[in-house]
Protein backbone atom coordinates (compact mmCIF):
# COMPACT_ATOMS: atom_id res chain seq x y z
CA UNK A 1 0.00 0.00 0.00
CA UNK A 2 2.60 2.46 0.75
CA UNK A 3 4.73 1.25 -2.50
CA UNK A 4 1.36 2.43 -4.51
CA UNK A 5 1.14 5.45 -2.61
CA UNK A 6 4.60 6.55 -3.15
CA UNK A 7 4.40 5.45 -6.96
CA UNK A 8 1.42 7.62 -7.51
CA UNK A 9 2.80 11.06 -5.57
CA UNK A 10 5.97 10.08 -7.94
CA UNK A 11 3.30 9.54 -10.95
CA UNK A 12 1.84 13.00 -10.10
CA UNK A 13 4.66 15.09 -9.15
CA UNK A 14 7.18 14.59 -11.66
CA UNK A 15 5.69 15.56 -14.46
CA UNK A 16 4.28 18.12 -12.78
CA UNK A 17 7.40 20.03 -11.46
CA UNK A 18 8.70 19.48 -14.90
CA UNK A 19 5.50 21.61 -16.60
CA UNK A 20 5.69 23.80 -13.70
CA UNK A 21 9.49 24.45 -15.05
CA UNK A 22 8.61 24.13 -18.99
CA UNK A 23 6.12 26.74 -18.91
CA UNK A 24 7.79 28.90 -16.42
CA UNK A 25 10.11 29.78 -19.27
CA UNK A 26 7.55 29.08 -22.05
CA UNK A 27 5.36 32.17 -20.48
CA UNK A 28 8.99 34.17 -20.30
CA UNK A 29 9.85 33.69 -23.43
CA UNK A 30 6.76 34.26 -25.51
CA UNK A 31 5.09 36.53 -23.26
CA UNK A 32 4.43 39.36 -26.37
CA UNK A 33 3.69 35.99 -28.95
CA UNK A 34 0.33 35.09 -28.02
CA UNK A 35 0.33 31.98 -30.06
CA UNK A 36 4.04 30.95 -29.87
CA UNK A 37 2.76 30.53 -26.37
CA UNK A 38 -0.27 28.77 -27.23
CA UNK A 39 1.97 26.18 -28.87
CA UNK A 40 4.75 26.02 -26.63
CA UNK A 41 1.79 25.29 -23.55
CA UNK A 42 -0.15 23.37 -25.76
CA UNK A 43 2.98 21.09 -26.16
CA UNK A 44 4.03 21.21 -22.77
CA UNK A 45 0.53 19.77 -21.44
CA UNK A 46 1.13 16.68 -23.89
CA UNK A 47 4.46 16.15 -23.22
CA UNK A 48 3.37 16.21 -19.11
CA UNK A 49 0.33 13.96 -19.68
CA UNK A 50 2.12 11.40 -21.61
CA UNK A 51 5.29 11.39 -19.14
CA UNK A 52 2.35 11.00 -16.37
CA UNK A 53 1.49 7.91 -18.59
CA UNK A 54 4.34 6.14 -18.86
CA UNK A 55 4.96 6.54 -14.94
CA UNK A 56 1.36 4.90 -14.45
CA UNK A 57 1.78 2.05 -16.67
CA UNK A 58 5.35 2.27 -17.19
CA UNK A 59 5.45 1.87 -20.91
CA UNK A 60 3.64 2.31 -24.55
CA UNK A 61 1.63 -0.67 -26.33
CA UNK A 62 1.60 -0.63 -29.63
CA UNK A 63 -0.90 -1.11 -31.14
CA UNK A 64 -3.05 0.23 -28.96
CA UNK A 65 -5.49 -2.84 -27.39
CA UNK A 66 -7.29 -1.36 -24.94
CA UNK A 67 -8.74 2.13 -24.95
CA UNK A 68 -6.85 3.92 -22.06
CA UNK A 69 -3.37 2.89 -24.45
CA UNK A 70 -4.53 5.37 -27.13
CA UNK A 71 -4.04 8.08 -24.26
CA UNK A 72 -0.15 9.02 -24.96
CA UNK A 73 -1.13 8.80 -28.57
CA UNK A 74 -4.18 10.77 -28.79
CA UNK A 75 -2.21 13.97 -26.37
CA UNK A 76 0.50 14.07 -29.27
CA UNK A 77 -2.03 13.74 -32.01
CA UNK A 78 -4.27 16.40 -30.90
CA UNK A 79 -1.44 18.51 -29.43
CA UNK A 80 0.03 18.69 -33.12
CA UNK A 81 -3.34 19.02 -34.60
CA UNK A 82 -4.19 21.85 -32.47
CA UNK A 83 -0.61 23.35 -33.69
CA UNK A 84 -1.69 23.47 -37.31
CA UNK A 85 -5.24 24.91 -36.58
CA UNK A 86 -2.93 27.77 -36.39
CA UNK A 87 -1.74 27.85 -39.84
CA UNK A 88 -4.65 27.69 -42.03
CA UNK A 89 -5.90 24.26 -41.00
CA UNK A 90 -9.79 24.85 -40.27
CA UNK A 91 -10.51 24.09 -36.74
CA UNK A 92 -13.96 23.03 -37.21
CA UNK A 93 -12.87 20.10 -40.04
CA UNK A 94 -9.97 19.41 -37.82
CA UNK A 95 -12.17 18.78 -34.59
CA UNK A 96 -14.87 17.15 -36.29
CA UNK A 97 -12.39 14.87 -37.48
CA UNK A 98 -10.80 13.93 -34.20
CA UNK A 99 -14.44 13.66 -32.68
CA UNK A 100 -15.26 11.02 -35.10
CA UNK A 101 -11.97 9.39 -34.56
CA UNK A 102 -12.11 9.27 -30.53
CA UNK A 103 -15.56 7.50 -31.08
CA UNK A 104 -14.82 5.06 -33.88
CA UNK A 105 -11.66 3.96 -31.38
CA UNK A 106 -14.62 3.12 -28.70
CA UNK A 107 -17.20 1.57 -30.71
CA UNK A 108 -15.84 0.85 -34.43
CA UNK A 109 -15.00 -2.93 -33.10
CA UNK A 110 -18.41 -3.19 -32.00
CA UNK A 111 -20.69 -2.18 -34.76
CA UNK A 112 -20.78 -6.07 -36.95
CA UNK A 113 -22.00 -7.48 -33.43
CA UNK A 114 -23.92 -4.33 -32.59
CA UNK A 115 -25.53 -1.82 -34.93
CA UNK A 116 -26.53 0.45 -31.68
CA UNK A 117 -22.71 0.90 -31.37
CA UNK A 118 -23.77 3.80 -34.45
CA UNK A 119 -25.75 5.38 -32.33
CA UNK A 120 -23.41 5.57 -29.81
CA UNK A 121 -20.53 7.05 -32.31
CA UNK A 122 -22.75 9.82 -33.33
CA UNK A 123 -23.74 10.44 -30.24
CA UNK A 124 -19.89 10.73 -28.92
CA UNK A 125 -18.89 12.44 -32.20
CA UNK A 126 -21.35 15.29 -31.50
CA UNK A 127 -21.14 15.40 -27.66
CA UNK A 128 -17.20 16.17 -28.09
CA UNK A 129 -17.10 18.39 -31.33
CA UNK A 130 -19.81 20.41 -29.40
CA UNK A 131 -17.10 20.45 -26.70
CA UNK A 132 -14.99 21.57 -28.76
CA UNK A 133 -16.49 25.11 -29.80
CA UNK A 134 -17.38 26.07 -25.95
CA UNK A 135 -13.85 25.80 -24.80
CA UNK A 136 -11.98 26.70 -27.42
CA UNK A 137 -13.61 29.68 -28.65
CA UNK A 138 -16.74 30.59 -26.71
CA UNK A 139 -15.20 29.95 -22.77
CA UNK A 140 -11.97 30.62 -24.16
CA UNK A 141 -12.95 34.20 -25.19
CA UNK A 142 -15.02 34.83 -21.95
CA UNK A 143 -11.93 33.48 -19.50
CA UNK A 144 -8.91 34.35 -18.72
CA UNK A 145 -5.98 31.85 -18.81
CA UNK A 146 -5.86 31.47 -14.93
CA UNK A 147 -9.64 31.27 -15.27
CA UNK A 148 -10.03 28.66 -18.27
CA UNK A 149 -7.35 26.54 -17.41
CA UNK A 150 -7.98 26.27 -13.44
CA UNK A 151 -11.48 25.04 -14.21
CA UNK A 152 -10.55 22.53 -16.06
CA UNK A 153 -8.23 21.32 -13.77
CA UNK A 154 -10.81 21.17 -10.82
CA UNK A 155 -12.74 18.78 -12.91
CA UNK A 156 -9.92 16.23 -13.98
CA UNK A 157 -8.83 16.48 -10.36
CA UNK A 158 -11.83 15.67 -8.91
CA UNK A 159 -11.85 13.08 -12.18
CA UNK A 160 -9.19 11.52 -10.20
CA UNK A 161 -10.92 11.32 -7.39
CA UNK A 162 -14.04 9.90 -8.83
CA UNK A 163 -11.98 7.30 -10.97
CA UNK A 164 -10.04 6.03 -8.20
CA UNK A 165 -13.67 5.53 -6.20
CA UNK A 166 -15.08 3.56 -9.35
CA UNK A 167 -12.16 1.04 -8.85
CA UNK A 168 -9.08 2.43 -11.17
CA UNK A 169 -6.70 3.70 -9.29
CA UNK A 170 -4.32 3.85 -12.60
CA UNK A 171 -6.98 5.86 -14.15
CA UNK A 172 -7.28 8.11 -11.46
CA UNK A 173 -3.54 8.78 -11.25
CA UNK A 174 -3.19 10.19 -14.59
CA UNK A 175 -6.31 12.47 -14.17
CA UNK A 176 -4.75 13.74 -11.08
CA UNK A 177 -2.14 14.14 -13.23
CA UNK A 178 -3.80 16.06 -15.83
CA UNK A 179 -5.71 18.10 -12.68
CA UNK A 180 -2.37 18.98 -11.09
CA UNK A 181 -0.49 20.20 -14.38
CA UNK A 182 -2.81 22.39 -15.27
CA UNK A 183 -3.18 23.49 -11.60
CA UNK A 184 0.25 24.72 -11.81
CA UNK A 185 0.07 25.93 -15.39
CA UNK A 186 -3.42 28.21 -14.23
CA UNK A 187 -0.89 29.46 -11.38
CA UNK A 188 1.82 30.61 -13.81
CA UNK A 189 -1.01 32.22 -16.03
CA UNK A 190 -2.56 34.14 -13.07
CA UNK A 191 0.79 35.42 -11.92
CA UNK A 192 1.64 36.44 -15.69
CA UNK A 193 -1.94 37.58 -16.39
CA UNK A 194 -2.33 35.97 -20.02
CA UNK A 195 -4.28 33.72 -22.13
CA UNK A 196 -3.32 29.78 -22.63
CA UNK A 197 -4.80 29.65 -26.38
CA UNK A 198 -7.07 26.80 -27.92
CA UNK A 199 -4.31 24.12 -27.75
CA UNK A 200 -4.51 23.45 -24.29
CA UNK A 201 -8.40 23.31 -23.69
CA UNK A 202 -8.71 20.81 -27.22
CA UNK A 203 -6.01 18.42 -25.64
CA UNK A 204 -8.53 18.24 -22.15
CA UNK A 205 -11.47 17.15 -24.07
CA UNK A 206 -9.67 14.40 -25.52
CA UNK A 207 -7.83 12.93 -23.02
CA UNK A 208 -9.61 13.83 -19.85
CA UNK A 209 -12.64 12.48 -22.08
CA UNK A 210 -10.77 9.50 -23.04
CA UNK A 211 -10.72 9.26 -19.19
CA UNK A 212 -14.20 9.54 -18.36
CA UNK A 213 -15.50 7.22 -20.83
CA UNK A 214 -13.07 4.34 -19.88
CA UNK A 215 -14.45 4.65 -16.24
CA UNK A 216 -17.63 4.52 -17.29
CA UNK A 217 -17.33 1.41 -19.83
CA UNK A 218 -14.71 -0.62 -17.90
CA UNK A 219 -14.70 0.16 -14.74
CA UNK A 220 -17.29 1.31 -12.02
CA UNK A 221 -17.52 5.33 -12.53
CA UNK A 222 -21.15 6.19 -12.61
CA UNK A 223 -22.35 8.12 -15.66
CA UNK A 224 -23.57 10.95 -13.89
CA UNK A 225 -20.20 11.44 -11.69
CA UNK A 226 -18.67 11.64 -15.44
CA UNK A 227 -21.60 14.30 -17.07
CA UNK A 228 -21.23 16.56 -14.16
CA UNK A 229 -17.44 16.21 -14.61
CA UNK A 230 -17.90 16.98 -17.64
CA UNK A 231 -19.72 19.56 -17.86
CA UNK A 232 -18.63 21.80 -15.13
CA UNK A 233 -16.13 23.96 -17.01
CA UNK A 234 -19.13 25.14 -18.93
CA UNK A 235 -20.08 26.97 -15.44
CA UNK A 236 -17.33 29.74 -17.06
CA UNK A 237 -19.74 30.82 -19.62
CA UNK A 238 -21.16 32.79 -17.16
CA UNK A 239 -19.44 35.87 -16.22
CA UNK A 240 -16.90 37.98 -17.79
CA UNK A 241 -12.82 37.78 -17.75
CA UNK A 242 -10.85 39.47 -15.59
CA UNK A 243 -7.21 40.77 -16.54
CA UNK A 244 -6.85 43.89 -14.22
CA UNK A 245 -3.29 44.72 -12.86
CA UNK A 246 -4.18 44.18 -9.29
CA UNK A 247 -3.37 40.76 -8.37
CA UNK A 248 -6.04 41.28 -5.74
CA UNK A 249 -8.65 42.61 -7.74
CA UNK A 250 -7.63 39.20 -10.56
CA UNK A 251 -8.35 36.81 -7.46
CA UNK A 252 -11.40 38.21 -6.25
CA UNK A 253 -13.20 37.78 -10.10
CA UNK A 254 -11.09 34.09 -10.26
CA UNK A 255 -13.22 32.91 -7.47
CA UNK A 256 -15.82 34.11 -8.30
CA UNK A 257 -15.67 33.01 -11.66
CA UNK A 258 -15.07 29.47 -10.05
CA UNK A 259 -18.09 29.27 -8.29
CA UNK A 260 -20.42 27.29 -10.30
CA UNK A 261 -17.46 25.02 -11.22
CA UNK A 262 -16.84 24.32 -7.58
CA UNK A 263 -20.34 23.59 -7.48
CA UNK A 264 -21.02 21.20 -10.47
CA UNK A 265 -17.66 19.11 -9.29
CA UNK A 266 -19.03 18.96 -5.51
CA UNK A 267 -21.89 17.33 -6.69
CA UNK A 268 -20.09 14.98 -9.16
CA UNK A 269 -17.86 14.38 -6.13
CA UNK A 270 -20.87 13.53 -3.95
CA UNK A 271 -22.82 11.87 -6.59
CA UNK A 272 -19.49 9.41 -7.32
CA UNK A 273 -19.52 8.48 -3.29
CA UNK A 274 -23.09 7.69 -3.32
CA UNK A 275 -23.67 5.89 -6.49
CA UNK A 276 -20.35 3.52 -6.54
CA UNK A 277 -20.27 0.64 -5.16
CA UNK A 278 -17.81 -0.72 -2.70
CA UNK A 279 -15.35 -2.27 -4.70
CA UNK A 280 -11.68 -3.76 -3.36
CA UNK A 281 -9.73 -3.80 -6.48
CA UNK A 282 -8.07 -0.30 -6.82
């Protein structure tokens, strides 16, 4: 027990003080280059979320099997996707295309056996494209980075949380992952007072949904502990960004701001303890 404790603080910290480090500089260095920065973050999250990968299952399989091994794979693939949306590749086609990707890797095996498995790609499909749009362009635009990016990282941590109660503690490691890097990156972006860009926010839906949806299917994580998750960034739609001077005056409106997202993952949180059953394999 303590071996699996220490493994998982390990899991969790190390690629953590390495983003914290990364983007330190990244934010330095491309403080007046809005979307140099966008990449360089952007890149940074992937690189930390597939480092926290490898230390939770300590290696790659290729090919992919199972659907949590298309995580490390998917965080490059969108990361470098999300890159090019920045040079004339059209965001919508782009995203659309991932969306239908993500769901054909959940259900395509499924649909000779099972022709509701359609229903369930379209649904997926839609559900994340949708996703999509709100937080890269419509949250994006209303948030600040400390404001996007630490809502997002309330949900995957309390994703964590949730995952390791619905019996996968492996699962729930790299969420907390995911939760704490972009924990410290929404601490670097408050301090600097700038934006993140639409890298970061496209890389969350697909692996922190990725996530979710393998919690759900193969292990015990109740659908409406994942909705809630999911949905609880979208609490930032309400309200407008803050980027005054006065580091005071930028924490008052960030609390407030997180309000309804503190909300949403309390009762996720509360709805994951009451709905999941005891289980002993973590």
């Amino acid at each position: 027990m303590n071996q699996m404790v220490v493994q998982s603080l390990q899991g969790v910290g190390f690629p953590s003080l390495a983003v914290l480090i990364a983007s330190a500089v990244c934010f330095v260095v491309f403080r007046e280059h809005p979307w140099l920065r966008a990449i360089g973050i952007g890149l940074i999250l992937a690189a930390g979320t597939i480092w926290a990968y490898l230390l939770a299952f300590g290696g790659f399989a290729f090919p992919p099997r199972e659907s949590h091994q298309w995580i490390p794979y998917l965080a490059g693939v969108v990361a470098l996707v999300g890159c090019l949306q920045g040079f004339r590749l059209g965001r919508q086609g782009s995203n659309l295309a991932l969306s239908l990707g993500f769901a054909l890797i959940f259900f395509c095996s499924q649909i000779p056996g099972n022709p509701l498995a359609l229903v369930w790609i379209v649904a997926l499909t839609i559900a994340l494209f949708v996703s999509t749009i709100l937080l890269q362009k419509v949250i994006e635009d209303r948030c600040s980075g400390a404001e996007l990016t630490l809502g997002l990282a309330l949900s995957a941590g309390a994703g964590g949380i949730a995952l390791f109660l619905g019996g996968s503690a492996v699962l729930g490691q790299i969420s907390g992952s995911l939760g704490v890097i972009l924990g410290v990156i929404a601490i670097l972006a408050f301090f600097f007072n700038t934006t993140v860009g639409a890298i970061l926010p496209l890389i969350y839906v697909f692996i922190f949904g990725c996530l979710l949806l393998s919690g759900c299917l193969f292990a015990q994580l109740p659908w409406l502990t994942a909705i809630l998750l999911w949905v609880a960034p979208c609490a930032l739609i309400l309200g407008q960004r803050s980027d005054h001077p006065r580091l005071s005056r930028r924490a008052t409106a960030l609390l407030l701001r997180m309000l309804g997202v503190f909300a949403l993952v309390a009762i996720a949180l509360g709805s994951s303890f009451l709905l999941t059953p005891p289980s002993s394999e973590l």
